[in-house]
N, C-alpha and C. Protein backbone atom coordinates (compact mmCIF):
# COMPACT_ATOMS: atom_id res chain seq x y z
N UNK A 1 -12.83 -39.79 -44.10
CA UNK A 1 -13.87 -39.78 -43.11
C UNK A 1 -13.28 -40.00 -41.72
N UNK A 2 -12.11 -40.78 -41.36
CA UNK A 2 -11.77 -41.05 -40.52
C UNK A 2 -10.62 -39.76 -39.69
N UNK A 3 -10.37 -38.87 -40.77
CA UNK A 3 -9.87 -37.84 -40.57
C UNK A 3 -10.70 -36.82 -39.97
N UNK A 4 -11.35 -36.83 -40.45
CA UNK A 4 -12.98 -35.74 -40.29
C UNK A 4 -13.44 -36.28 -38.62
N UNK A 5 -13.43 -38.53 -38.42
CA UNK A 5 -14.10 -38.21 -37.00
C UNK A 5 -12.88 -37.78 -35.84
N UNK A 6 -11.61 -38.27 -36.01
CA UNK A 6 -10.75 -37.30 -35.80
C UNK A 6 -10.48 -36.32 -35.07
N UNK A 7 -10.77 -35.29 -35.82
CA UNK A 7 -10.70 -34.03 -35.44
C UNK A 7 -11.99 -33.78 -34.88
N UNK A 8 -13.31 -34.00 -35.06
CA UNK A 8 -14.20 -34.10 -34.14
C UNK A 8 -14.09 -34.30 -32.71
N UNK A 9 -13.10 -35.57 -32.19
CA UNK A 9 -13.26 -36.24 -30.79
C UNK A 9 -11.95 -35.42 -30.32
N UNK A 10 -11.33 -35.03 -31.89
CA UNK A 10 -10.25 -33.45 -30.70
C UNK A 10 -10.92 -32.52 -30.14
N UNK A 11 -11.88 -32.01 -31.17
CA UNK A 11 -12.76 -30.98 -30.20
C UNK A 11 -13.06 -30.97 -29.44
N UNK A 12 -13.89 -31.64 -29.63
CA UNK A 12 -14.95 -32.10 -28.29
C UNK A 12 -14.60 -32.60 -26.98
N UNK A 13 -12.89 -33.45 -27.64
CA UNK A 13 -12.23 -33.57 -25.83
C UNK A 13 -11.71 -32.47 -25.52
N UNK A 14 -11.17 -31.16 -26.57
CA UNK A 14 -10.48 -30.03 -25.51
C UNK A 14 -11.24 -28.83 -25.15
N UNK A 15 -12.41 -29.35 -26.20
CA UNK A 15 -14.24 -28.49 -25.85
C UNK A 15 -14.20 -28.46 -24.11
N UNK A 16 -14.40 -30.24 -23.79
CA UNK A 16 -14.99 -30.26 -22.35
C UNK A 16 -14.22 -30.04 -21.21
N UNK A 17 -12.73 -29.80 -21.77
CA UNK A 17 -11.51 -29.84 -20.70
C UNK A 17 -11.68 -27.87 -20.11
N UNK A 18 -12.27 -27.43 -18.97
CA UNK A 18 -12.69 -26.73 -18.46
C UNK A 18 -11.89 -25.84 -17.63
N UNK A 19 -11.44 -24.62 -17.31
CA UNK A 19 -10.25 -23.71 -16.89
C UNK A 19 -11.10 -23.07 -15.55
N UNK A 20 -12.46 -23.24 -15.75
CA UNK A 20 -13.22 -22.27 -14.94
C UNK A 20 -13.54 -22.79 -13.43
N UNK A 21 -13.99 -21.57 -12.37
CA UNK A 21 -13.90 -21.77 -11.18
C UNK A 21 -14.68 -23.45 -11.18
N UNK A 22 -14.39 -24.10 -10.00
CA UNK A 22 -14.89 -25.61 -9.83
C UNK A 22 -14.29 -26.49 -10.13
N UNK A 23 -12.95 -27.01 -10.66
CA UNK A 23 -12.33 -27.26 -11.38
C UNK A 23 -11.31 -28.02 -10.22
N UNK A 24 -11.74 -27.70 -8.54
CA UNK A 24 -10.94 -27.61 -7.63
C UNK A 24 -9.48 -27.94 -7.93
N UNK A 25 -9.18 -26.67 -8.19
CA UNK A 25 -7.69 -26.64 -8.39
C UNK A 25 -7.50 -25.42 -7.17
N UNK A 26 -6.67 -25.85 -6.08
CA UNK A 26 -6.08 -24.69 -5.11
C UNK A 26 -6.06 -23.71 -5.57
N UNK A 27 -6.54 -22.67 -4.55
CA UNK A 27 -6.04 -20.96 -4.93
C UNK A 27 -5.20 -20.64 -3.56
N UNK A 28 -4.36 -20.14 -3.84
CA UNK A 28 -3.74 -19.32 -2.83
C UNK A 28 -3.01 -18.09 -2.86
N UNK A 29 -2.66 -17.11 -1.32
CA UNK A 29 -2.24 -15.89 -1.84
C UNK A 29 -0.98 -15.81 -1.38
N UNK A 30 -0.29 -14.59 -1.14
CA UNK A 30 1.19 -14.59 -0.88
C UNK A 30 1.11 -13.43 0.77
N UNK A 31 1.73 -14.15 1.21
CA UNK A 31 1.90 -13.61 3.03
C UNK A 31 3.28 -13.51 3.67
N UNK A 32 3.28 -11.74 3.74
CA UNK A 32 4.63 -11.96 4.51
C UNK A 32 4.52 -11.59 5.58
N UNK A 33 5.33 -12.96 6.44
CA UNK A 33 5.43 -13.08 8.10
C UNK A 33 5.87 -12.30 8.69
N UNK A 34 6.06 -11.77 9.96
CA UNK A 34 6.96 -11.02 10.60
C UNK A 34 8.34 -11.58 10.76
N UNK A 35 9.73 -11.60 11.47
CA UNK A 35 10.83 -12.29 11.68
C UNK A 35 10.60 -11.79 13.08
N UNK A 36 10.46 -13.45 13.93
CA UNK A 36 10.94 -13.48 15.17
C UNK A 36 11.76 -12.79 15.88
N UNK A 37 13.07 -13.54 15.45
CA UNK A 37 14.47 -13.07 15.82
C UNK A 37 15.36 -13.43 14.62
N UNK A 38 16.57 -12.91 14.88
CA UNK A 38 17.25 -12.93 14.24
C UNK A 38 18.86 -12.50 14.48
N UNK A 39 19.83 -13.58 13.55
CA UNK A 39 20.98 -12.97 14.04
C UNK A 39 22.10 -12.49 12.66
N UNK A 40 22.58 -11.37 13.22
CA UNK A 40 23.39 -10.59 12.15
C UNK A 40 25.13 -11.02 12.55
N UNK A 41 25.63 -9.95 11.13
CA UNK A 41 27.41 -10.01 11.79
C UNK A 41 28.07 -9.11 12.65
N UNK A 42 28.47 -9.10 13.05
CA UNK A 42 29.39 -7.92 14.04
C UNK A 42 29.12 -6.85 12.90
N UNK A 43 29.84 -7.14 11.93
CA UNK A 43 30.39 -6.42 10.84
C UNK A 43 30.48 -6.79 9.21
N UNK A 44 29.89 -6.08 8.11
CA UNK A 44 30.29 -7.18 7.03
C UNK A 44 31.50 -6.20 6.19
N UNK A 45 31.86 -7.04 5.14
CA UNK A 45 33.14 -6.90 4.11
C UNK A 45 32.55 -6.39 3.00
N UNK A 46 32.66 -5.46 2.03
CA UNK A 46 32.22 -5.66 0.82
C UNK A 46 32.73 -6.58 0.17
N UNK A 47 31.59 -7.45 -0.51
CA UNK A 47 32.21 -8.75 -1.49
C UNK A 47 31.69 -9.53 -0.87
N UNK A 48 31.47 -9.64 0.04
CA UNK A 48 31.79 -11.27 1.07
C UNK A 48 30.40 -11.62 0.65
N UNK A 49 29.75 -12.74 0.99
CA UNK A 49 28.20 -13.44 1.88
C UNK A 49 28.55 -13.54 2.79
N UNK A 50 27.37 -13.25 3.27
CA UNK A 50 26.85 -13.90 5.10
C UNK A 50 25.65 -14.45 4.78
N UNK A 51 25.76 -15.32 5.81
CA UNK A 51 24.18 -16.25 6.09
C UNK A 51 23.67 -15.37 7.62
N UNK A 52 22.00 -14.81 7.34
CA UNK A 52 21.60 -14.49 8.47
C UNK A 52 20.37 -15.24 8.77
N UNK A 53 20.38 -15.65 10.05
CA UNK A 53 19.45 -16.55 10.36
C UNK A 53 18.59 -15.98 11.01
N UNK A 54 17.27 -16.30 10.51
CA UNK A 54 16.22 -16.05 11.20
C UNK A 54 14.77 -16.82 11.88
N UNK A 55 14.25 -16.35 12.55
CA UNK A 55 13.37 -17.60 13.15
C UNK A 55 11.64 -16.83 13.06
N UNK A 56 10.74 -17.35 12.17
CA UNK A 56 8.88 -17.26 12.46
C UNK A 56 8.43 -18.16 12.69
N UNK A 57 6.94 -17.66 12.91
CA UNK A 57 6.23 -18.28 13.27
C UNK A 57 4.95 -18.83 12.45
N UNK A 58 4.29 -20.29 12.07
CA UNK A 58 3.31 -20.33 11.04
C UNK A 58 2.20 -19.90 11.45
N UNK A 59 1.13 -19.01 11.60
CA UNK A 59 0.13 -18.48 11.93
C UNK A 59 -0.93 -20.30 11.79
N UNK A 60 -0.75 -20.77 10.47
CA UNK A 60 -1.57 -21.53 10.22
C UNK A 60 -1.17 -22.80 9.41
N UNK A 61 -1.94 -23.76 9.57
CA UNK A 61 -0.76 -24.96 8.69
C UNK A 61 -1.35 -24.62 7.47
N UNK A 62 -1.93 -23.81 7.01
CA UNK A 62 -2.34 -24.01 5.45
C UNK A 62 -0.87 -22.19 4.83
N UNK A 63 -0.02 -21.84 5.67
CA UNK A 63 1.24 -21.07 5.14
C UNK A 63 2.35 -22.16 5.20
N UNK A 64 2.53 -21.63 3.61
CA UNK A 64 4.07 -22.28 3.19
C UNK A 64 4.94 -21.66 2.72
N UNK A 65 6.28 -22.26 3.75
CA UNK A 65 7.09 -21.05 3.39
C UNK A 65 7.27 -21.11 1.94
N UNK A 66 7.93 -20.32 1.67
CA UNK A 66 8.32 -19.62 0.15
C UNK A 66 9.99 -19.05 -0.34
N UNK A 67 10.28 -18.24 0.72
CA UNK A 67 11.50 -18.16 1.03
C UNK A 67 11.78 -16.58 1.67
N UNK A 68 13.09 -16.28 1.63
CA UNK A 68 12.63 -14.85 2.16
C UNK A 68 12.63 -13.37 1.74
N UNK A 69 12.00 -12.63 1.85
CA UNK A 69 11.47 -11.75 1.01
C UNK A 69 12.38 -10.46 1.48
N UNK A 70 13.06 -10.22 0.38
CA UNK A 70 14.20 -8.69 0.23
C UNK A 70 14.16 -7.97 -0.83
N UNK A 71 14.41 -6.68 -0.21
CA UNK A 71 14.20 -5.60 -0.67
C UNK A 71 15.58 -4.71 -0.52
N UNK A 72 16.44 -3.83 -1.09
CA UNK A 72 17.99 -3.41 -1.48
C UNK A 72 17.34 -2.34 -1.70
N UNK A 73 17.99 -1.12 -1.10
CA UNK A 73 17.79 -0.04 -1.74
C UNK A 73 19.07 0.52 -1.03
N UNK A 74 20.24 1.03 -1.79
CA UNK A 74 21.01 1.33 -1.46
C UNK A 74 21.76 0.84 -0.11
N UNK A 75 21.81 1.38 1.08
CA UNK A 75 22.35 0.89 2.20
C UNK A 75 21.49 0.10 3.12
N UNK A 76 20.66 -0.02 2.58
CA UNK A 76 19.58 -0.56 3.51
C UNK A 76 18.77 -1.54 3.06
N UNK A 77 18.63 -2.78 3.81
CA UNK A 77 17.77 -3.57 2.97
C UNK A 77 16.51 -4.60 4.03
N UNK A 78 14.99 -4.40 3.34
CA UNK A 78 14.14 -4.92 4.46
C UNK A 78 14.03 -6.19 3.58
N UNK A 79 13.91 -6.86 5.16
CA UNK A 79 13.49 -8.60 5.29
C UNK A 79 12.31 -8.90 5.83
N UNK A 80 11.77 -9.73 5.17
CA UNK A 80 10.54 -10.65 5.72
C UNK A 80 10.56 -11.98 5.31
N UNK A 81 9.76 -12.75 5.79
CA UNK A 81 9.13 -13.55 5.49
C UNK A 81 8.40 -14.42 4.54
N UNK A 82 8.51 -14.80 3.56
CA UNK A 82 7.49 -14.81 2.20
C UNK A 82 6.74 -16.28 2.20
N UNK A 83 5.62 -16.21 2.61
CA UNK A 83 4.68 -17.32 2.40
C UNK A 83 3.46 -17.34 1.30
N UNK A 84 3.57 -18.58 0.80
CA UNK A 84 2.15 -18.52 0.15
C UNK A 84 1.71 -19.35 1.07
N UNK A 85 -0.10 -18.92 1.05
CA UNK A 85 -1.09 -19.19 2.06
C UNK A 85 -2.50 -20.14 1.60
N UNK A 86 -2.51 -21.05 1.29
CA UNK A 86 -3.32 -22.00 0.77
C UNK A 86 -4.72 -21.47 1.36
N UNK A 87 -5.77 -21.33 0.52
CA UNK A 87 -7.07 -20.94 0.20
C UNK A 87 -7.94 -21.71 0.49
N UNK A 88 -8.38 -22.06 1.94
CA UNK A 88 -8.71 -23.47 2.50
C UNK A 88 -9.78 -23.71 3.16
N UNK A 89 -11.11 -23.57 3.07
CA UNK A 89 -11.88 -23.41 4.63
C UNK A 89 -11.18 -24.59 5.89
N UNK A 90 -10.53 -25.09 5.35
CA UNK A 90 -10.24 -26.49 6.38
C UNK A 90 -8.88 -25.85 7.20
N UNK A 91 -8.50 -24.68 6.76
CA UNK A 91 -6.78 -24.34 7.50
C UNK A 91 -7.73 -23.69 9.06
N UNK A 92 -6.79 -24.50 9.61
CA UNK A 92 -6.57 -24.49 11.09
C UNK A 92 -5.36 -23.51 11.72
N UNK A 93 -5.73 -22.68 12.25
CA UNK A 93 -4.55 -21.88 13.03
C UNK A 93 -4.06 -22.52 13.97
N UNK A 94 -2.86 -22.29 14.03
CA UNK A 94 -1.96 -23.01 14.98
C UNK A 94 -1.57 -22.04 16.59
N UNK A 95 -2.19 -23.00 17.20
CA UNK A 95 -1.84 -22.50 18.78
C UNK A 95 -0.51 -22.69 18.86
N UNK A 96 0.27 -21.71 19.76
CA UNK A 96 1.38 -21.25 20.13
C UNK A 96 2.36 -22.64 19.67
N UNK A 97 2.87 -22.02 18.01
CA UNK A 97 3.59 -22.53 16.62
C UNK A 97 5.28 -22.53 17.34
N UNK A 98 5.73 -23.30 16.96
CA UNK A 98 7.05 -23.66 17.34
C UNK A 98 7.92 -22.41 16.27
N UNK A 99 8.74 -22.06 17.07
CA UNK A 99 9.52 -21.18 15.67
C UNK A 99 9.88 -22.34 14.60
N UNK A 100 10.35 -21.79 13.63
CA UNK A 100 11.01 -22.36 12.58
C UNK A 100 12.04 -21.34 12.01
N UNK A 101 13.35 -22.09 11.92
CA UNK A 101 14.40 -21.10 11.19
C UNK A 101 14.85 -21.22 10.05
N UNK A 102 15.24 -20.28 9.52
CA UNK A 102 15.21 -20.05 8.10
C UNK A 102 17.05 -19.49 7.85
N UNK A 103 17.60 -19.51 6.91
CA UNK A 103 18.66 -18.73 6.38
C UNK A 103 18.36 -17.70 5.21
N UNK A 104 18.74 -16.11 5.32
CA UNK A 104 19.15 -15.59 4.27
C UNK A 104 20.58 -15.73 3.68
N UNK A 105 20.91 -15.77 2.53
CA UNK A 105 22.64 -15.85 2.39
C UNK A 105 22.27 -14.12 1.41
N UNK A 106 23.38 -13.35 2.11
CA UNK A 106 23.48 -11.42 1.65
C UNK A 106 24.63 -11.70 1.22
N UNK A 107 24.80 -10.88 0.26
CA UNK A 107 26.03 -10.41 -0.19
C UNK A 107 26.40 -9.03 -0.24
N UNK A 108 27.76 -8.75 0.29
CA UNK A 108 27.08 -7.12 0.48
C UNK A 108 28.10 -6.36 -0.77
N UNK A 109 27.18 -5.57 -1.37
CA UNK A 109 28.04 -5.03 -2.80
C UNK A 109 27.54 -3.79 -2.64
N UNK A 110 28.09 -2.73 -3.72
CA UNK A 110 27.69 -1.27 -4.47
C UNK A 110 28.07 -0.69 -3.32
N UNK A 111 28.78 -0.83 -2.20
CA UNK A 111 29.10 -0.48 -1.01
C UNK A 111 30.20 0.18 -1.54
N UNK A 112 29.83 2.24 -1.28
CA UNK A 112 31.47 2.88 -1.90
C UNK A 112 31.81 3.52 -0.55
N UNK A 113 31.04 3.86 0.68
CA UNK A 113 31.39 4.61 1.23
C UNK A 113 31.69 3.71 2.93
N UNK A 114 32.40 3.19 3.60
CA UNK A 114 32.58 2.73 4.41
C UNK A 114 32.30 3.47 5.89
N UNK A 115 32.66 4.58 5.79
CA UNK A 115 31.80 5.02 6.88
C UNK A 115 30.65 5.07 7.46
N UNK A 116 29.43 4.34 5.91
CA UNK A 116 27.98 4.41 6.64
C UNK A 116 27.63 2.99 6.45
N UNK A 117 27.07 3.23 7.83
CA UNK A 117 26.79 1.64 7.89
C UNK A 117 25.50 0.91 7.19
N UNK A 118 25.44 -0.58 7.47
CA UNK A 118 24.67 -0.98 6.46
C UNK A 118 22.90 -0.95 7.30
N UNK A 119 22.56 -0.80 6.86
CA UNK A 119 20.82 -1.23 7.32
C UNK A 119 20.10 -2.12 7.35
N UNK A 120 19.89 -3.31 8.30
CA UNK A 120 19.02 -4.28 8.17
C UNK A 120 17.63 -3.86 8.93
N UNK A 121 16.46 -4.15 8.12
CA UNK A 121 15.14 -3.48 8.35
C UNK A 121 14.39 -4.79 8.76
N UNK A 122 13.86 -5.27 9.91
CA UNK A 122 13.76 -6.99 9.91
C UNK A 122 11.96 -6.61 9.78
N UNK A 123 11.14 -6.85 9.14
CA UNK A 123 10.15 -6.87 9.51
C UNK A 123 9.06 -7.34 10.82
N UNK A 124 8.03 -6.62 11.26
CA UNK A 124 7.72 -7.22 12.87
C UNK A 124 6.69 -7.28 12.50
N UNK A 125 5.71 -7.28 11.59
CA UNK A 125 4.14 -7.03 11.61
C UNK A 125 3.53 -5.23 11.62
N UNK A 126 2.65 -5.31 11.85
CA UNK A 126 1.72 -4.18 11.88
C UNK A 126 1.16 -3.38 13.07
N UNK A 127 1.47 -2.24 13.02
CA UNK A 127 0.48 -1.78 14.16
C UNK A 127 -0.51 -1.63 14.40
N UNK A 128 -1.28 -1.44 15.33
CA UNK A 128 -2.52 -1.08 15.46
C UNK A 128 -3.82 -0.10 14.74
N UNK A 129 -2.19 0.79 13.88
CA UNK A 129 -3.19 1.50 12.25
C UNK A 129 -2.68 0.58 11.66
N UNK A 130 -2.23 -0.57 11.39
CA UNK A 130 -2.21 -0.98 9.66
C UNK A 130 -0.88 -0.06 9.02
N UNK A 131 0.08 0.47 10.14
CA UNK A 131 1.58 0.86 9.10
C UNK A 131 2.04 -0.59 9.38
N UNK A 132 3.01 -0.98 8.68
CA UNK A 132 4.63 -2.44 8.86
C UNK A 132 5.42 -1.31 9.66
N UNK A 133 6.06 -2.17 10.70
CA UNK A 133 6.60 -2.01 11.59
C UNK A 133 7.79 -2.46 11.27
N UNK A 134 9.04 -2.12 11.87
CA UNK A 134 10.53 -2.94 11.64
C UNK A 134 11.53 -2.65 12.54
N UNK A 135 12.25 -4.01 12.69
CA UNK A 135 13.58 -3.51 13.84
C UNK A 135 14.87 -3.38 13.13
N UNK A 136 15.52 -1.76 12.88
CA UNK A 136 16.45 -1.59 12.53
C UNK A 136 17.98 -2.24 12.81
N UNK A 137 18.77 -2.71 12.38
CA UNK A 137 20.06 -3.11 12.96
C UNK A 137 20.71 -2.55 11.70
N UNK A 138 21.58 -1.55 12.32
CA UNK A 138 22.53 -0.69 11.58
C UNK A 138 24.53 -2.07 12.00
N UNK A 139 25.07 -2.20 11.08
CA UNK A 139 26.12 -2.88 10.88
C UNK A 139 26.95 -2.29 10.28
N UNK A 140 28.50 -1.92 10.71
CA UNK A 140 29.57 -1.34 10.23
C UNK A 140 30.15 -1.97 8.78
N UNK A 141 30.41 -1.52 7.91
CA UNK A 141 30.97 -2.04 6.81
C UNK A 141 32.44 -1.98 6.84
N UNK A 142 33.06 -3.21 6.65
CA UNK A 142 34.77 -2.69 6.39
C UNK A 142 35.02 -3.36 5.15
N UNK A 143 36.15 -3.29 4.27
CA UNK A 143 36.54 -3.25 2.81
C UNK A 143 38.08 -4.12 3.50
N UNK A 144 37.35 -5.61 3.29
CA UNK A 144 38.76 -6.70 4.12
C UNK A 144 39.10 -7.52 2.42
């Protein structure tokens, strides 16, 4: 019998334990920032890392950074920003936000042809239609 009430007060406690909206558990979504500025190498090595530093801005205190968001496609590779954005009526936008800087660490590989250079695509935001915008910095590759 004592087995039987048991498994009853299991039920019934993982009966009432509830997954559904109200539950106030945070929602949030994923936001990528533009890059301020930013600084590259003269030149990179195949093989090597570099750290490139970059500097945004928080639109709002309810974005947290995340880290930064890359994309490789052969010689070229775009950067942003990667925030998740807390789901808040209470987030407050932030009047003119202090930069904050960030590091990427690149490594530059699959690099066969040294004559073409590498592609950094920095993300800037959006235009006025809704395309992403980006500031190219083309970088010489040498094989040191």
């Amino acid at each position: 019998m004592k087995k039987i009430a048991l498994l009853l007060l299991a039920v019934i406690t993982l009966g009432s334990c509830s997954l559904e909206e109200g539950n106030n558990q945070p929602t949030f979504y994923y936001e990528i920032l533009p890059v301020e500025s930013f600084q590259v190498p003269e030149s990179v090595a195949v093989g090597r890392n570099y750290e490139i530093k970059m500097t945004y801005k928080k639109p709002s205190n309810c974005h947290v950074y995340e880290g930064c968001y890359y994309k490789t496609e052969g010689y070229t590779t775009i950067v942003g920003i990667q925030t998740y954005v807390l789901d808040n009526p209470e987030c407050q936008e932030l009047e003119n936000p202090e930069p904050l800087e960030v590091v990427f660490d690149f490594k530059v590989e699959g690099i066969q042809n040294a004559s073409q250079p590498y592609v950094f695509k920095f993300y800037k935001g959006k235009d006025v239609n809704g395309n992403d915008v980006f500031e190219e910095v083309s970088i010489p590759v040498t094989y040191n």
